[in-house]
Every structure is written in C-alpha cells, then in structure tokens.
Protein backbone atom coordinates (compact mmCIF):
# COMPACT_ATOMS: atom_id res chain seq x y z
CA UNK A 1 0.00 0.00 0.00
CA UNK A 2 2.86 2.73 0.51
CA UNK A 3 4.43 1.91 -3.05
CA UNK A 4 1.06 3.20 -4.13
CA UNK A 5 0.56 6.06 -2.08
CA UNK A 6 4.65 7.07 -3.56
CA UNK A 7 3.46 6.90 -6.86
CA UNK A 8 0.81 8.77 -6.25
CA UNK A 9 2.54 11.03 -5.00
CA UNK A 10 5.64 10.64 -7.98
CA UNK A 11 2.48 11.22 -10.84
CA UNK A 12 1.19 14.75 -9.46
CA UNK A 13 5.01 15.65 -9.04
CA UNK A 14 5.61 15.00 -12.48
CA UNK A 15 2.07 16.99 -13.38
CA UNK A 16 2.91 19.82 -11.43
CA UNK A 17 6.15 19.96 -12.64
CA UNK A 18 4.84 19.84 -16.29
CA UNK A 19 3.07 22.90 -15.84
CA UNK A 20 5.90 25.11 -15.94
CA UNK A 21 5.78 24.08 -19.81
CA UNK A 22 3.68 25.77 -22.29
CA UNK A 23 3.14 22.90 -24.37
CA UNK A 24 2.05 20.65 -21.22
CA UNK A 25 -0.27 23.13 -20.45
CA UNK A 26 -2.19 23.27 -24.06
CA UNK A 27 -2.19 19.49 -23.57
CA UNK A 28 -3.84 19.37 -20.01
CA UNK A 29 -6.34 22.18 -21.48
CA UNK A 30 -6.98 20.37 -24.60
CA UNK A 31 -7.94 17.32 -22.23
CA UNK A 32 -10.33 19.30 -19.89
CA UNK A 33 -12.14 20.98 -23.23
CA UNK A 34 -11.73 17.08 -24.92
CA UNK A 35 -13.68 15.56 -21.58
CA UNK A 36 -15.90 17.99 -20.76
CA UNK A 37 -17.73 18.16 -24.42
CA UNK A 38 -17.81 14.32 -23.71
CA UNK A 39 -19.45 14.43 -20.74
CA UNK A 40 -22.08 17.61 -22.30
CA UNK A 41 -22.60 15.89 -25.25
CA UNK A 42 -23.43 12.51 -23.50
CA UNK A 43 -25.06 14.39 -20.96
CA UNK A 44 -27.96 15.93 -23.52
CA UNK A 45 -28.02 13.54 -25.75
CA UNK A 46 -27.73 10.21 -24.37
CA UNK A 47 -29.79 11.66 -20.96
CA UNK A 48 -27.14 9.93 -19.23
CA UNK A 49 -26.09 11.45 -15.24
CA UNK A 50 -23.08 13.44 -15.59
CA UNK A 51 -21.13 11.16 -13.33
CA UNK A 52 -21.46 8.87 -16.53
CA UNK A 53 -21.02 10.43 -19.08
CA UNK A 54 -17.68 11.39 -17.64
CA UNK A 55 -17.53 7.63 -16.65
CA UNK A 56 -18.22 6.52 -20.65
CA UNK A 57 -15.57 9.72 -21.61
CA UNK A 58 -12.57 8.44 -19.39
CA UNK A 59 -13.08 4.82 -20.15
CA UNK A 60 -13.83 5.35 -23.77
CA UNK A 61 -10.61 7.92 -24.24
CA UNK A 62 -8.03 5.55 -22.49
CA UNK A 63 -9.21 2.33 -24.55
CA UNK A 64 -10.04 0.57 -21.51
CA UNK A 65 -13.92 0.62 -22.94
CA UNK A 66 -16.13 -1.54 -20.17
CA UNK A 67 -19.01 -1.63 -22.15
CA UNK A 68 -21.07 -1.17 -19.27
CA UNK A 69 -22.33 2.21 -21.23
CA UNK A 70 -23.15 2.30 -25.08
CA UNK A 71 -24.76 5.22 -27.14
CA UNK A 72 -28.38 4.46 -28.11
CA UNK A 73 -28.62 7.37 -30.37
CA UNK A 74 -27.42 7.45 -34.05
CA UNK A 75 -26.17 10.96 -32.93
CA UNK A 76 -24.66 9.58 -30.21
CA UNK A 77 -22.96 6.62 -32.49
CA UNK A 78 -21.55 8.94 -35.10
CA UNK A 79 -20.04 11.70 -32.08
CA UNK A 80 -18.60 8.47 -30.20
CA UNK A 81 -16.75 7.76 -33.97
CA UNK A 82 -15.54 11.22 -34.21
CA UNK A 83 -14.86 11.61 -29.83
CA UNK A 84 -12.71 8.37 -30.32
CA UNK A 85 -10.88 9.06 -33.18
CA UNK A 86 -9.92 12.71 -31.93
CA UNK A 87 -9.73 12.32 -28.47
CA UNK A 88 -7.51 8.73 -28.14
CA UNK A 89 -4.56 11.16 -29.83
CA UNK A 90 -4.88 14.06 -27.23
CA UNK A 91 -4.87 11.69 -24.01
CA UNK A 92 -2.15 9.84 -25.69
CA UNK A 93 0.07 13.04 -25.79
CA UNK A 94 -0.67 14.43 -22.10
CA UNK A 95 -0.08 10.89 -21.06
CA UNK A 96 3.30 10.97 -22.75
CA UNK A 97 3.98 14.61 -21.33
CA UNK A 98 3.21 13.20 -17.68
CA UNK A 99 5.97 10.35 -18.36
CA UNK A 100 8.45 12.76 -20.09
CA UNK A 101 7.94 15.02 -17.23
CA UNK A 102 8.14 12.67 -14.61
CA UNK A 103 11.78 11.44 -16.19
CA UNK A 104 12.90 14.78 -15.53
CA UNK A 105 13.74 15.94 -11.97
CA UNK A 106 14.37 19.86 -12.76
C-alpha cells in the first residue's frame, strides 16, 4: 500500500512539474475541453447522469472501454466515432507529457 501512495505522490510531481511548460499546459487544457464536451454531449443527448457520461468519456478515451455504457442514439454513435478518433490522440500526448515530465527531476 505505501508503493502506491509514492506513486501517487511521484504522478502529481511529475504533473505539477509539467506545468511550468507551455506545451504541457495546451495538452492538459486540450484534455479538460476534450472531456468535458464528452461528458455535455453525453449528458444531452444520451440523458445519461453526468457522473457517466464522464464515466463513458474516461473509459472510452483511455481504450479501456467496459461496455457497461453504449450510445443508443445514431447521434450519439456517429459523435462516439468522431470523440474516439480525436480524443484517443490528445490523451495519448498528455499521457506521454506526464511520463516525459516525470523522467525529468528539474
């Protein structure tokens, strides 16, 4: 349980150290607008709770895809295309920011 607590603690060092550059930043604001259109769109459209549409946005963005929640809408088919499509490549990139960042110990 400590090993977990230390990385943790290791991941929001490397976060908070990736804010001092500008290109982390446009990544970790691209994310935020990328997940909360999700979560709107879902929200509106699918009459889903907003707990899960953020639930299907996270789970749908980092490939882990449950299943548990699936678009009934053709609306809500065609965005999920175009949210996966666009959204997998942003989360990829802050993901790889976090790792480059937590490499670094300046």
């Amino acid at each position: 349980m400590p090993l977990f607590f230390l990385t943790i603690i290791h991941l929001f060092r490397a976060i908070f150290r990736g804010f001092k550059d500008p290109e982390f930043r446009v990544l970790f604001w691209l994310v935020i607008m990328v997940l909360s259109s999700g979560t709107l769109f879902y929200h509106f459209v699918e009459k889903w709770s907003w707990l899960d549409s953020l639930y299907f946005c996270v789970t749908t963005l980092t490939a882990v895809g449950y299943g548990d929640l699936v678009p009934e809408t053709s609306l809500g088919k065609i965005f999920t295309i175009i949210y996966i499509l666009s959204g997998i490549g942003i989360i990829v990139g802050f993901v790889n920011a976090i790792a480059h960042h937590a490499k670094t110990k300046s």
